[in-house]
PDB file of N, CA and C in Angstrom:
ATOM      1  N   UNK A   1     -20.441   6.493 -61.854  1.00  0.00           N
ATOM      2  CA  UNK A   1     -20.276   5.664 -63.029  1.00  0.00           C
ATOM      3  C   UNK A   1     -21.341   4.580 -63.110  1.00  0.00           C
ATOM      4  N   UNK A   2     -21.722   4.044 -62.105  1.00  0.00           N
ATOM      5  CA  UNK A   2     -22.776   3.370 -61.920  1.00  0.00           C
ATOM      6  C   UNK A   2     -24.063   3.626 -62.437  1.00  0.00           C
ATOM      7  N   UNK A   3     -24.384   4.682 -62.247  1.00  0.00           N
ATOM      8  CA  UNK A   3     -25.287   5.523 -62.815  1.00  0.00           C
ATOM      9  C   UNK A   3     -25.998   5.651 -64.378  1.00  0.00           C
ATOM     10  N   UNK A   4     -24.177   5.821 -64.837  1.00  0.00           N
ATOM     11  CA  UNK A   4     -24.666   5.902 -66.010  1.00  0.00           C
ATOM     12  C   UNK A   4     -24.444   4.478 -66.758  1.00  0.00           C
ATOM     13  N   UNK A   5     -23.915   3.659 -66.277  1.00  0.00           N
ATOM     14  CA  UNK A   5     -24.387   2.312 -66.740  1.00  0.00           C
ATOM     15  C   UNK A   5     -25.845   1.892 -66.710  1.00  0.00           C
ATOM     16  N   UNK A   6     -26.337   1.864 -65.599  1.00  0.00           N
ATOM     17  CA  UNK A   6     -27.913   1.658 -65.131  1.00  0.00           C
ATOM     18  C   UNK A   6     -28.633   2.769 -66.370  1.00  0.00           C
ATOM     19  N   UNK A   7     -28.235   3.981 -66.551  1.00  0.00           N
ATOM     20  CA  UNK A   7     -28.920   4.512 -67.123  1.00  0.00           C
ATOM     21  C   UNK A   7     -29.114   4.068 -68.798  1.00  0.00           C
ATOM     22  N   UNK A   8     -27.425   3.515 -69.126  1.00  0.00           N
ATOM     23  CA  UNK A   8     -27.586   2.969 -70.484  1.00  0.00           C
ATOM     24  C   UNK A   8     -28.317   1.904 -70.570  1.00  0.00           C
ATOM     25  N   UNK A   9     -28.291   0.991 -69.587  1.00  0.00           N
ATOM     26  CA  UNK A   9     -29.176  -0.389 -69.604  1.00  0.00           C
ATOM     27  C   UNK A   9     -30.508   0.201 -69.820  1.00  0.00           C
ATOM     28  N   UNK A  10     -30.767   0.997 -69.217  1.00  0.00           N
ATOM     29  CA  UNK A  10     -31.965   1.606 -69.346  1.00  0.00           C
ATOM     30  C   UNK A  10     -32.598   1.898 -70.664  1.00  0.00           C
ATOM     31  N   UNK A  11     -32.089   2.497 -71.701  1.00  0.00           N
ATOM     32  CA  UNK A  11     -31.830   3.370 -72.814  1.00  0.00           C
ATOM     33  C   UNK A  11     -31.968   2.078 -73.520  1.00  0.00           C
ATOM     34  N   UNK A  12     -30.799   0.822 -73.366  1.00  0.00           N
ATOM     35  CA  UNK A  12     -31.484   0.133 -74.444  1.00  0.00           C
ATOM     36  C   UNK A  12     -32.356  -0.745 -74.193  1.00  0.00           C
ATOM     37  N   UNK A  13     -33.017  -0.676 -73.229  1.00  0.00           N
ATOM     38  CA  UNK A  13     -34.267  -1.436 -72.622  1.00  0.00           C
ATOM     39  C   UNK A  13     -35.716  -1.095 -73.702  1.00  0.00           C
ATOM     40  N   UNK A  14     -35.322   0.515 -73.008  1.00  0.00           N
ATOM     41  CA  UNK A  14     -36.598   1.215 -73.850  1.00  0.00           C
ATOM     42  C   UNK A  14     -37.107   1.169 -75.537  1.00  0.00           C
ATOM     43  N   UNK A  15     -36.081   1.255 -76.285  1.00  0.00           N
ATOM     44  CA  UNK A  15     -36.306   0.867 -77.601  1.00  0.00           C
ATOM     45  C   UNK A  15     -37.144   0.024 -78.120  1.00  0.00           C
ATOM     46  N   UNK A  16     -36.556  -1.448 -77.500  1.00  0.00           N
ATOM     47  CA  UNK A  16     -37.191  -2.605 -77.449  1.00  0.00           C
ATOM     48  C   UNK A  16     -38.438  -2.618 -77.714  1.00  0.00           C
ATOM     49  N   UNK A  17     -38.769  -2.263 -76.194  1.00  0.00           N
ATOM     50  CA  UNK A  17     -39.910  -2.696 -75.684  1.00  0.00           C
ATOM     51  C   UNK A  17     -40.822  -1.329 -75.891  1.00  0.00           C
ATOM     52  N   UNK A  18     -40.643  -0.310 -76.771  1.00  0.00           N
ATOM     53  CA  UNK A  18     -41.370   0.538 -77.403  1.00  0.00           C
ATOM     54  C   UNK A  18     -41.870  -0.076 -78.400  1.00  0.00           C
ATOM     55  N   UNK A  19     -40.920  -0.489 -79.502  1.00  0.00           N
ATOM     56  CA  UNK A  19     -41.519  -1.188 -80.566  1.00  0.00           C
ATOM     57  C   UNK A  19     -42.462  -2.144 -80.361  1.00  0.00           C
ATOM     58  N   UNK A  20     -42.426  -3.207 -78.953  1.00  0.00           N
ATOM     59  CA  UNK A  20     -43.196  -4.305 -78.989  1.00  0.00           C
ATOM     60  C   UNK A  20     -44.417  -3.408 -78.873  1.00  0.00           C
ATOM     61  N   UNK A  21     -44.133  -2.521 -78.115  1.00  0.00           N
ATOM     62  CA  UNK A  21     -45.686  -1.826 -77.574  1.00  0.00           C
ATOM     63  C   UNK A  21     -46.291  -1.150 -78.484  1.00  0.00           C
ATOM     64  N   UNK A  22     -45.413  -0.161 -79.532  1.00  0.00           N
ATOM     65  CA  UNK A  22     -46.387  -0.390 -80.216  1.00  0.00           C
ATOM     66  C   UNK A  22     -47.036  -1.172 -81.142  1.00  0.00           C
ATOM     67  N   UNK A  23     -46.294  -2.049 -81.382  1.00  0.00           N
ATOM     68  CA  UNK A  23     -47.226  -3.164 -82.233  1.00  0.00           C
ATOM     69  C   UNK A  23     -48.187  -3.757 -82.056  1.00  0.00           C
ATOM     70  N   UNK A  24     -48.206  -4.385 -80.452  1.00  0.00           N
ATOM     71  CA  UNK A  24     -49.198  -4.523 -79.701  1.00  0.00           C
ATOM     72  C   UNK A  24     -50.764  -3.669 -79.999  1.00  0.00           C
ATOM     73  N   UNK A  25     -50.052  -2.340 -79.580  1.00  0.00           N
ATOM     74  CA  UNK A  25     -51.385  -1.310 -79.868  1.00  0.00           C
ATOM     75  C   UNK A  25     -51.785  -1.445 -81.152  1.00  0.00           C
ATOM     76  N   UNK A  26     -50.724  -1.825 -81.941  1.00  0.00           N
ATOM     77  CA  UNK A  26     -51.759  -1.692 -83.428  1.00  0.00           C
ATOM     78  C   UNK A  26     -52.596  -2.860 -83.377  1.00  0.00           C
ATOM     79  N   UNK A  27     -51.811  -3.698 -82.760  1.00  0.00           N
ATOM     80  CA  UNK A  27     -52.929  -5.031 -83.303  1.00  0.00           C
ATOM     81  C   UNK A  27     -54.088  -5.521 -82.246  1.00  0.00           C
ATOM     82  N   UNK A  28     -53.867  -4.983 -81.184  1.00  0.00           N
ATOM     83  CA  UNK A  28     -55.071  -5.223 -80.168  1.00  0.00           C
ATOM     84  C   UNK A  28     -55.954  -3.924 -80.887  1.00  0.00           C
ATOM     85  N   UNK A  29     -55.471  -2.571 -80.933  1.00  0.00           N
ATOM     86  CA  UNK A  29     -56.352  -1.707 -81.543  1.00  0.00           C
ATOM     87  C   UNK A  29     -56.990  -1.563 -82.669  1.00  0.00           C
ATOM     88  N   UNK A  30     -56.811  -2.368 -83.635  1.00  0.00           N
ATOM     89  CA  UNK A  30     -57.076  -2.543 -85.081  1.00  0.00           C
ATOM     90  C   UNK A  30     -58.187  -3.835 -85.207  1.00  0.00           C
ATOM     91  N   UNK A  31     -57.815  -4.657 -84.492  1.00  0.00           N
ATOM     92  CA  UNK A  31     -59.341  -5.432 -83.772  1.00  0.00           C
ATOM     93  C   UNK A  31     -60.280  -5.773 -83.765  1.00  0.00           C
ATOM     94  N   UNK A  32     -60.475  -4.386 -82.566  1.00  0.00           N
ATOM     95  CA  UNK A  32     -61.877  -4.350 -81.967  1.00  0.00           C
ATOM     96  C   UNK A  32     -62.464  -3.442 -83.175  1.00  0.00           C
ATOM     97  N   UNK A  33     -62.190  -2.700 -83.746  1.00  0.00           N
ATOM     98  CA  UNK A  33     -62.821  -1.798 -84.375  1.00  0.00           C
ATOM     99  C   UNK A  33     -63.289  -2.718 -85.872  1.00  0.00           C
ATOM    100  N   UNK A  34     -62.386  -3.300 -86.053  1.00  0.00           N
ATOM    101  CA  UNK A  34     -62.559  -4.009 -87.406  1.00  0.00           C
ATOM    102  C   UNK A  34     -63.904  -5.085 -87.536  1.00  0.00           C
ATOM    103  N   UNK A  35     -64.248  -6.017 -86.081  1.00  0.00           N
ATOM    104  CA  UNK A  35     -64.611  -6.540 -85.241  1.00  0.00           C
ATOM    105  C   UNK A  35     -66.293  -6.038 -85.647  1.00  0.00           C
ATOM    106  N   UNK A  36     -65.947  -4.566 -85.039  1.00  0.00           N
ATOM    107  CA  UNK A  36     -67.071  -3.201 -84.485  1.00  0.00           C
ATOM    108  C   UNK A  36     -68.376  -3.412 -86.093  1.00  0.00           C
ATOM    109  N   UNK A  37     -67.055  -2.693 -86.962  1.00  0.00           N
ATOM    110  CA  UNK A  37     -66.960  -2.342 -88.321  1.00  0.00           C
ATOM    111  C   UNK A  37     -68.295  -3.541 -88.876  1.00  0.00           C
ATOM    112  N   UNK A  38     -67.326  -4.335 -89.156  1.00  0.00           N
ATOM    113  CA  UNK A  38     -68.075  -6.011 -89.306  1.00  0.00           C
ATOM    114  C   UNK A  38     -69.962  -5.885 -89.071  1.00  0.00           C
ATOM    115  N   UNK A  39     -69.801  -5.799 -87.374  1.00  0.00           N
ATOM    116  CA  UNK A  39     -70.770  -6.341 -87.271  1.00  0.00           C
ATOM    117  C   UNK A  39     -71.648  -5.037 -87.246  1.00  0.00           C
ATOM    118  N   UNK A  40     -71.397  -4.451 -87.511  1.00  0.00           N
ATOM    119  CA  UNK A  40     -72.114  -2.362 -87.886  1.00  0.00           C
ATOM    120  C   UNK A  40     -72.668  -2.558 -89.481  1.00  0.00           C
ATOM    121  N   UNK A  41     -71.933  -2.975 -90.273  1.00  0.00           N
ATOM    122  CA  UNK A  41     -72.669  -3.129 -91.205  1.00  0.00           C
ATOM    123  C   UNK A  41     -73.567  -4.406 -91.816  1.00  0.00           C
ATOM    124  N   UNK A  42     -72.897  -5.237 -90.959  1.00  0.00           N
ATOM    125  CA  UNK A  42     -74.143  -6.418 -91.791  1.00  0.00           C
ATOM    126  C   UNK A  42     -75.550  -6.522 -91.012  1.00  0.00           C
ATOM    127  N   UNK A  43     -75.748  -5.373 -89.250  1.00  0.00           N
ATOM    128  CA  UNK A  43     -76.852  -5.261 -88.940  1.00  0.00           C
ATOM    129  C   UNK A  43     -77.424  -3.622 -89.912  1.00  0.00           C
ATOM    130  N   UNK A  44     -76.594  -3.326 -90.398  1.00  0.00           N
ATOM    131  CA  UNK A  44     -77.266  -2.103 -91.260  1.00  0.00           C
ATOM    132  C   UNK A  44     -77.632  -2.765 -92.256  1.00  0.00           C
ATOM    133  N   UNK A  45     -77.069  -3.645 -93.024  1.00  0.00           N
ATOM    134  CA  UNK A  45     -77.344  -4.482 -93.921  1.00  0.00           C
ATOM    135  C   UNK A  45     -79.046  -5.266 -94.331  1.00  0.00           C
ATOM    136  N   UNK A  46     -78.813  -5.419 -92.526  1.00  0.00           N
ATOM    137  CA  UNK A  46     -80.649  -6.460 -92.495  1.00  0.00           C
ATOM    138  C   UNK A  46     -81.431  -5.538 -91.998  1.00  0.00           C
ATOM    139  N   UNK A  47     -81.091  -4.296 -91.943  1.00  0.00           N
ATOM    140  CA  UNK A  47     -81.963  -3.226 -91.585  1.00  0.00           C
ATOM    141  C   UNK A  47     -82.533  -2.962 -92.696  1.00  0.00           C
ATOM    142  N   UNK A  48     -81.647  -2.564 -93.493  1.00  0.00           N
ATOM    143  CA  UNK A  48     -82.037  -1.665 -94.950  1.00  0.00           C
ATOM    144  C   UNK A  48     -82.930  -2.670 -95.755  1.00  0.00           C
ATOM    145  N   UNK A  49     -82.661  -4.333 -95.551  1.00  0.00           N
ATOM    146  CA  UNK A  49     -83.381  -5.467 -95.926  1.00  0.00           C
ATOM    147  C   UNK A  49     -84.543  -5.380 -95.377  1.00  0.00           C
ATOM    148  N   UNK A  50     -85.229  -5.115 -94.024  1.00  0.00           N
ATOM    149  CA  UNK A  50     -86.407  -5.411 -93.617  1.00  0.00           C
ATOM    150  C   UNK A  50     -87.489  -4.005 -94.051  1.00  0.00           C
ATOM    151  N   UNK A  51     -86.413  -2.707 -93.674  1.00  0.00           N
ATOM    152  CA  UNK A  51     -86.967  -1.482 -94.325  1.00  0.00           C
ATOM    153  C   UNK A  51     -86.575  -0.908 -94.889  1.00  0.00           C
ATOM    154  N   UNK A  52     -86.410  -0.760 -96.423  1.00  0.00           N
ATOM    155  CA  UNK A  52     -86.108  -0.388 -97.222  1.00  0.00           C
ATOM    156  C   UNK A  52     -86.408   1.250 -97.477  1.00  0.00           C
ATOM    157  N   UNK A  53     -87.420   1.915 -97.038  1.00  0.00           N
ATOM    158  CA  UNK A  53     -88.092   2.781 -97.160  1.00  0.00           C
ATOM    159  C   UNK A  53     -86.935   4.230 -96.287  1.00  0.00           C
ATOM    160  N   UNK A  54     -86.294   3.034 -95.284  1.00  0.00           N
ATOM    161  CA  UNK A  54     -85.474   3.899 -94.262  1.00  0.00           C
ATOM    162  C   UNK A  54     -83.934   3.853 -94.914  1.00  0.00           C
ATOM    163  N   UNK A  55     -84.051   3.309 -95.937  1.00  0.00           N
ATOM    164  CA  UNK A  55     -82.443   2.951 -96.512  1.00  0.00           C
ATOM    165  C   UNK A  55     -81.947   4.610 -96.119  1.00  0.00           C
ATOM    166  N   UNK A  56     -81.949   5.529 -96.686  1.00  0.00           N
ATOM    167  CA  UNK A  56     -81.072   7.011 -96.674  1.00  0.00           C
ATOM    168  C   UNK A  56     -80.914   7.071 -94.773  1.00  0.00           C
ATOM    169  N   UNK A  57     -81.568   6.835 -93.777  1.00  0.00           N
ATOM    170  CA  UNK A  57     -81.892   7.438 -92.488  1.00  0.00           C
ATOM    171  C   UNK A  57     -80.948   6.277 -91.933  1.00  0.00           C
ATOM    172  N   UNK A  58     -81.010   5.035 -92.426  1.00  0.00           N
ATOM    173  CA  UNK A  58     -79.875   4.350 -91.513  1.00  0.00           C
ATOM    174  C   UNK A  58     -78.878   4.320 -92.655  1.00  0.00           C
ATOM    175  N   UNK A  59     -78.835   4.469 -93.711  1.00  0.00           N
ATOM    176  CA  UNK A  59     -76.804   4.858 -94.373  1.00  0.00           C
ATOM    177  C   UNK A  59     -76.450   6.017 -93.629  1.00  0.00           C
ATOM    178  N   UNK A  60     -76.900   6.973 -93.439  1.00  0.00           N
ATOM    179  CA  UNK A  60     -76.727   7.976 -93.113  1.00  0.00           C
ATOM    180  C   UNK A  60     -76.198   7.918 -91.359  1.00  0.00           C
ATOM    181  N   UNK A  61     -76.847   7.329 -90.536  1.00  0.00           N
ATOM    182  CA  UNK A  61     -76.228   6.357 -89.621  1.00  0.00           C
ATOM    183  C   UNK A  61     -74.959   5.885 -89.221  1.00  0.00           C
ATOM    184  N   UNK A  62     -75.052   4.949 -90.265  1.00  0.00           N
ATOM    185  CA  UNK A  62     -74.063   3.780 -90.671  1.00  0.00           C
ATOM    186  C   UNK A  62     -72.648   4.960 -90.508  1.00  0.00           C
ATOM    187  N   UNK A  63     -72.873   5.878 -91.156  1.00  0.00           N
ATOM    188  CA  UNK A  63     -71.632   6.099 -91.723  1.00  0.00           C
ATOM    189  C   UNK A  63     -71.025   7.277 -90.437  1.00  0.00           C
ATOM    190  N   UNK A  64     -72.327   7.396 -89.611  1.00  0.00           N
ATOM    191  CA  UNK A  64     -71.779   8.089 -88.498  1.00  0.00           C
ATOM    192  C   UNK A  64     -70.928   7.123 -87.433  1.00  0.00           C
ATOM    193  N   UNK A  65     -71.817   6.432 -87.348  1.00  0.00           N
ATOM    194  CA  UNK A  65     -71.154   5.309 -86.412  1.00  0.00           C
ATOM    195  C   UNK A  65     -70.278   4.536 -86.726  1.00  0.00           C
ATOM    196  N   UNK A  66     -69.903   4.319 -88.494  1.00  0.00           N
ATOM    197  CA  UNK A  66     -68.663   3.957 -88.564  1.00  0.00           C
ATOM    198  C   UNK A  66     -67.400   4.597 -88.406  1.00  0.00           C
ATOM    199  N   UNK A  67     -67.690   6.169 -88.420  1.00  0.00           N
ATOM    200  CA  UNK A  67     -66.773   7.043 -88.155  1.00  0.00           C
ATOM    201  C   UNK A  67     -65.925   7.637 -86.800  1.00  0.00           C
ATOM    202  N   UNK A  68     -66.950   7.176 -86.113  1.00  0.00           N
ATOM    203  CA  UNK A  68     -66.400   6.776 -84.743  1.00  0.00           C
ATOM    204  C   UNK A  68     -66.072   5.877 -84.161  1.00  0.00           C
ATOM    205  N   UNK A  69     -66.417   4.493 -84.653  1.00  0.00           N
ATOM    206  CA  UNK A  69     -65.690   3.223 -84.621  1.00  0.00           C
ATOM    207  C   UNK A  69     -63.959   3.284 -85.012  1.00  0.00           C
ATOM    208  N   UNK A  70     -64.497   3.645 -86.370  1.00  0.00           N
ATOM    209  CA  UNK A  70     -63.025   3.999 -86.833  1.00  0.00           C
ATOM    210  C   UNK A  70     -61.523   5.189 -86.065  1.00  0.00           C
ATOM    211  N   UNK A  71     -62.183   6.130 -85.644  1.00  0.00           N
ATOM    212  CA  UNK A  71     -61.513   7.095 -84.441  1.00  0.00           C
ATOM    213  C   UNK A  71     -60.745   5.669 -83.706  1.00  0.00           C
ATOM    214  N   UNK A  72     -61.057   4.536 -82.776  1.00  0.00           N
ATOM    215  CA  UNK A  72     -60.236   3.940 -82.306  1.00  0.00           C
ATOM    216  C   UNK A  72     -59.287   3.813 -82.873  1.00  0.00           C
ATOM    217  N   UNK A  73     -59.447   3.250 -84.112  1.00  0.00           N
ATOM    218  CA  UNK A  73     -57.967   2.320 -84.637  1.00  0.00           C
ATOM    219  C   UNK A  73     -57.158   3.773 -84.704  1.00  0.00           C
ATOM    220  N   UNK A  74     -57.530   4.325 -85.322  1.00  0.00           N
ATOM    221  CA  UNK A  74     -56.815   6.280 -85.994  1.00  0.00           C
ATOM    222  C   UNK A  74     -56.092   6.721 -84.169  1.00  0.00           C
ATOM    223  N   UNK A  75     -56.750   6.478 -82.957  1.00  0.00           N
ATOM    224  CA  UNK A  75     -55.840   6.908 -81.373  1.00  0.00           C
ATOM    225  C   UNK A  75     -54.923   5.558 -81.616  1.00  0.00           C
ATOM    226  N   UNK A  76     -55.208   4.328 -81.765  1.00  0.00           N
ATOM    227  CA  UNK A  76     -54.110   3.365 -81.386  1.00  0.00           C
ATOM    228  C   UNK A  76     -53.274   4.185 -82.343  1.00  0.00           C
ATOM    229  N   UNK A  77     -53.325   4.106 -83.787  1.00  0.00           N
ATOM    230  CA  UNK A  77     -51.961   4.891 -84.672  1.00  0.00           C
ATOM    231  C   UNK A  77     -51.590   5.569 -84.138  1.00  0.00           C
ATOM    232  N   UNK A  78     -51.835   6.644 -83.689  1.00  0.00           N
ATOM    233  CA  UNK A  78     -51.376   7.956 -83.105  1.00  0.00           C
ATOM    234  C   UNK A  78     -50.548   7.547 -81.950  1.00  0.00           C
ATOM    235  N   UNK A  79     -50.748   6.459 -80.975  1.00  0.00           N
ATOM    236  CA  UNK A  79     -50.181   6.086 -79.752  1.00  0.00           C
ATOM    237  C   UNK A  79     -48.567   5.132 -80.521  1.00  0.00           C
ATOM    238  N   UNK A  80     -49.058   4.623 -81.292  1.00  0.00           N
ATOM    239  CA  UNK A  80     -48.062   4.003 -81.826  1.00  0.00           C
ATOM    240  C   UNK A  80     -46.926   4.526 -82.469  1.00  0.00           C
ATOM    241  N   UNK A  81     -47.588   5.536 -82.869  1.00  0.00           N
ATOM    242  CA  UNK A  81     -46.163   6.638 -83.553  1.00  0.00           C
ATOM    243  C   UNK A  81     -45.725   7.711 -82.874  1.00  0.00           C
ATOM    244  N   UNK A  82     -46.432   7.942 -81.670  1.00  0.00           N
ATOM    245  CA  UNK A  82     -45.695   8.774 -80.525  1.00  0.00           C
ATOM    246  C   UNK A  82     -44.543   7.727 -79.949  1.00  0.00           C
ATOM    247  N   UNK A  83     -45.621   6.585 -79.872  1.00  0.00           N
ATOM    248  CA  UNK A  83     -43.865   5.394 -78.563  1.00  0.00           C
ATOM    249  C   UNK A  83     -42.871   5.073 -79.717  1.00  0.00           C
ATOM    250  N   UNK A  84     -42.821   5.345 -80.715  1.00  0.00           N
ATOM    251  CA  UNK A  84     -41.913   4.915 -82.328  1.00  0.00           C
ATOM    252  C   UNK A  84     -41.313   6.151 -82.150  1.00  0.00           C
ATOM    253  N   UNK A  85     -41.509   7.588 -82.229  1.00  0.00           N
ATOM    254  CA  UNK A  85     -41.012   8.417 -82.879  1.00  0.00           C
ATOM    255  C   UNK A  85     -41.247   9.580 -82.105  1.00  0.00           C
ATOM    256  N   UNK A  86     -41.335   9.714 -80.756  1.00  0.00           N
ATOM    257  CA  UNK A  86     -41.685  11.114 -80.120  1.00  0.00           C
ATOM    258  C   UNK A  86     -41.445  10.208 -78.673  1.00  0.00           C
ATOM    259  N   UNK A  87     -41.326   9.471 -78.475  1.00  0.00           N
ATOM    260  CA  UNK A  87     -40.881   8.429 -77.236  1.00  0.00           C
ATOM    261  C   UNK A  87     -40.499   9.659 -75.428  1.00  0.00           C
ATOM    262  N   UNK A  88     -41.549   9.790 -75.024  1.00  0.00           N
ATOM    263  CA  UNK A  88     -41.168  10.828 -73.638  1.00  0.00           C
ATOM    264  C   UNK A  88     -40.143   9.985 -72.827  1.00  0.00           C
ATOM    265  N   UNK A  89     -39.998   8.526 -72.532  1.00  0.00           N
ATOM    266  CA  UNK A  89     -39.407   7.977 -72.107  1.00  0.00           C
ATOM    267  C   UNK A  89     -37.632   7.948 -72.291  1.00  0.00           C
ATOM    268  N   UNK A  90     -37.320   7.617 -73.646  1.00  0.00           N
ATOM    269  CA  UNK A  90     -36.517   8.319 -74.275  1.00  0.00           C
ATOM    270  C   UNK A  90     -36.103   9.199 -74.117  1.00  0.00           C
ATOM    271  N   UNK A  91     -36.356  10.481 -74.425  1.00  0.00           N
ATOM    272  CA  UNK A  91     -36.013  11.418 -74.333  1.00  0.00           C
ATOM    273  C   UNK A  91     -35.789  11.948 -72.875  1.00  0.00           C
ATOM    274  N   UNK A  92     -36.575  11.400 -71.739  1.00  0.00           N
ATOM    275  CA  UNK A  92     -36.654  11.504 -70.191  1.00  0.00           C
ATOM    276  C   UNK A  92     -34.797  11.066 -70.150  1.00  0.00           C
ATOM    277  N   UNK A  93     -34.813   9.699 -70.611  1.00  0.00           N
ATOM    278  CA  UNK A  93     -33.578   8.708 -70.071  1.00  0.00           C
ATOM    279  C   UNK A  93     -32.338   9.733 -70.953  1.00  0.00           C
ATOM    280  N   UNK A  94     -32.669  10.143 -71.828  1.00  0.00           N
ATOM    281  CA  UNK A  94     -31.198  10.949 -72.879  1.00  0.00           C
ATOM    282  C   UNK A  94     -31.082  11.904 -72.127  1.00  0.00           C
ATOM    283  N   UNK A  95     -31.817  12.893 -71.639  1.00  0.00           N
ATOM    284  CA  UNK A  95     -31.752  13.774 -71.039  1.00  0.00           C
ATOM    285  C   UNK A  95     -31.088  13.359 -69.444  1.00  0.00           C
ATOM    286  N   UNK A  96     -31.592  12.394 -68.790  1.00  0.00           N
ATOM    287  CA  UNK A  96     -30.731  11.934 -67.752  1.00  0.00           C
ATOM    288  C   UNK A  96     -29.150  11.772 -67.726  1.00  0.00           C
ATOM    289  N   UNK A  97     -29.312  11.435 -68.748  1.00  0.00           N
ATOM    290  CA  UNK A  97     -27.560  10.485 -69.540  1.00  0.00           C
ATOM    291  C   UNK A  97     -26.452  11.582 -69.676  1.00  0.00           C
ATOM    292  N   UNK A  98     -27.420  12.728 -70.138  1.00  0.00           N
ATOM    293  CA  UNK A  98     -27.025  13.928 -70.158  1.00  0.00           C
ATOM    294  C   UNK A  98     -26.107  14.731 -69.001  1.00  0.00           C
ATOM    295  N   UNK A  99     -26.848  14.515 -68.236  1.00  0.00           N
ATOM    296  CA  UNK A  99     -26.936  15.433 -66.778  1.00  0.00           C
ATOM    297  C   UNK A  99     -25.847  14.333 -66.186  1.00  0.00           C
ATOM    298  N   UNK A 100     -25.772  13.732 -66.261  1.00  0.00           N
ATOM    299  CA  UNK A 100     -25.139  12.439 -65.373  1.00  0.00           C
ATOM    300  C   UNK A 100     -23.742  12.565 -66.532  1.00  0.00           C
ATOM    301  N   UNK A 101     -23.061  13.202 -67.122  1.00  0.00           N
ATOM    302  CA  UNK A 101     -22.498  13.284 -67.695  1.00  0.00           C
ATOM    303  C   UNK A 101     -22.035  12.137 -68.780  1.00  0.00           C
ATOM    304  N   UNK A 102     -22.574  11.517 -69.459  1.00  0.00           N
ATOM    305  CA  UNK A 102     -22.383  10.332 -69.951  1.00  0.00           C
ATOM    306  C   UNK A 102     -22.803  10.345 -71.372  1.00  0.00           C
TER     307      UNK A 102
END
């Protein structure tokens, strides 16, 4: 019986502190990239200003390297809506709760 007390404490532990986490991830992950973003284009910016001639060769650039900047924030989402909504932890502890007859 013990067991499955510890195990419920458990259960509503996890919820919690899923949500904090992922929020966390969104907002530490949303960031750096934004951060990235920022300063990606206003040095493309004084690029295209000093050589104009290269404008197509660095947009063309720009938009690679913003696209992989951007990939961060797009894994934090993805991490965030696995610990929200696909939770292994969870499902580890239900499945325990299970077995432990409870």
């Amino acid at each position: 019986m013990a067991q499955n007390e510890s195990l419920s404490l458990l259960l509503g532990i996890i919820g919690p502190v899923s949500i904090l986490t992922a929020g966390l991830t969104m907002a530490i992950g949303s960031i750096a990239p934004a951060l990235g973003e920022g300063k990606t284009v206003a040095q493309a910016l004084s690029s295209i200003a000093q050589q104009p001639d290269e404008a197509n060769t660095i947009t063309r650039t720009l938009f690679v390297g913003l696209a992989f900047i951007e990939s961060i924030a797009i894994y934090c989402f993805v991490i965030a809506l696995i610990l929200l909504f696909a939770n292994p932890f969870w499902n580890y502890v239900v499945g325990a709760l299970a077995k432990a007859g409870g």
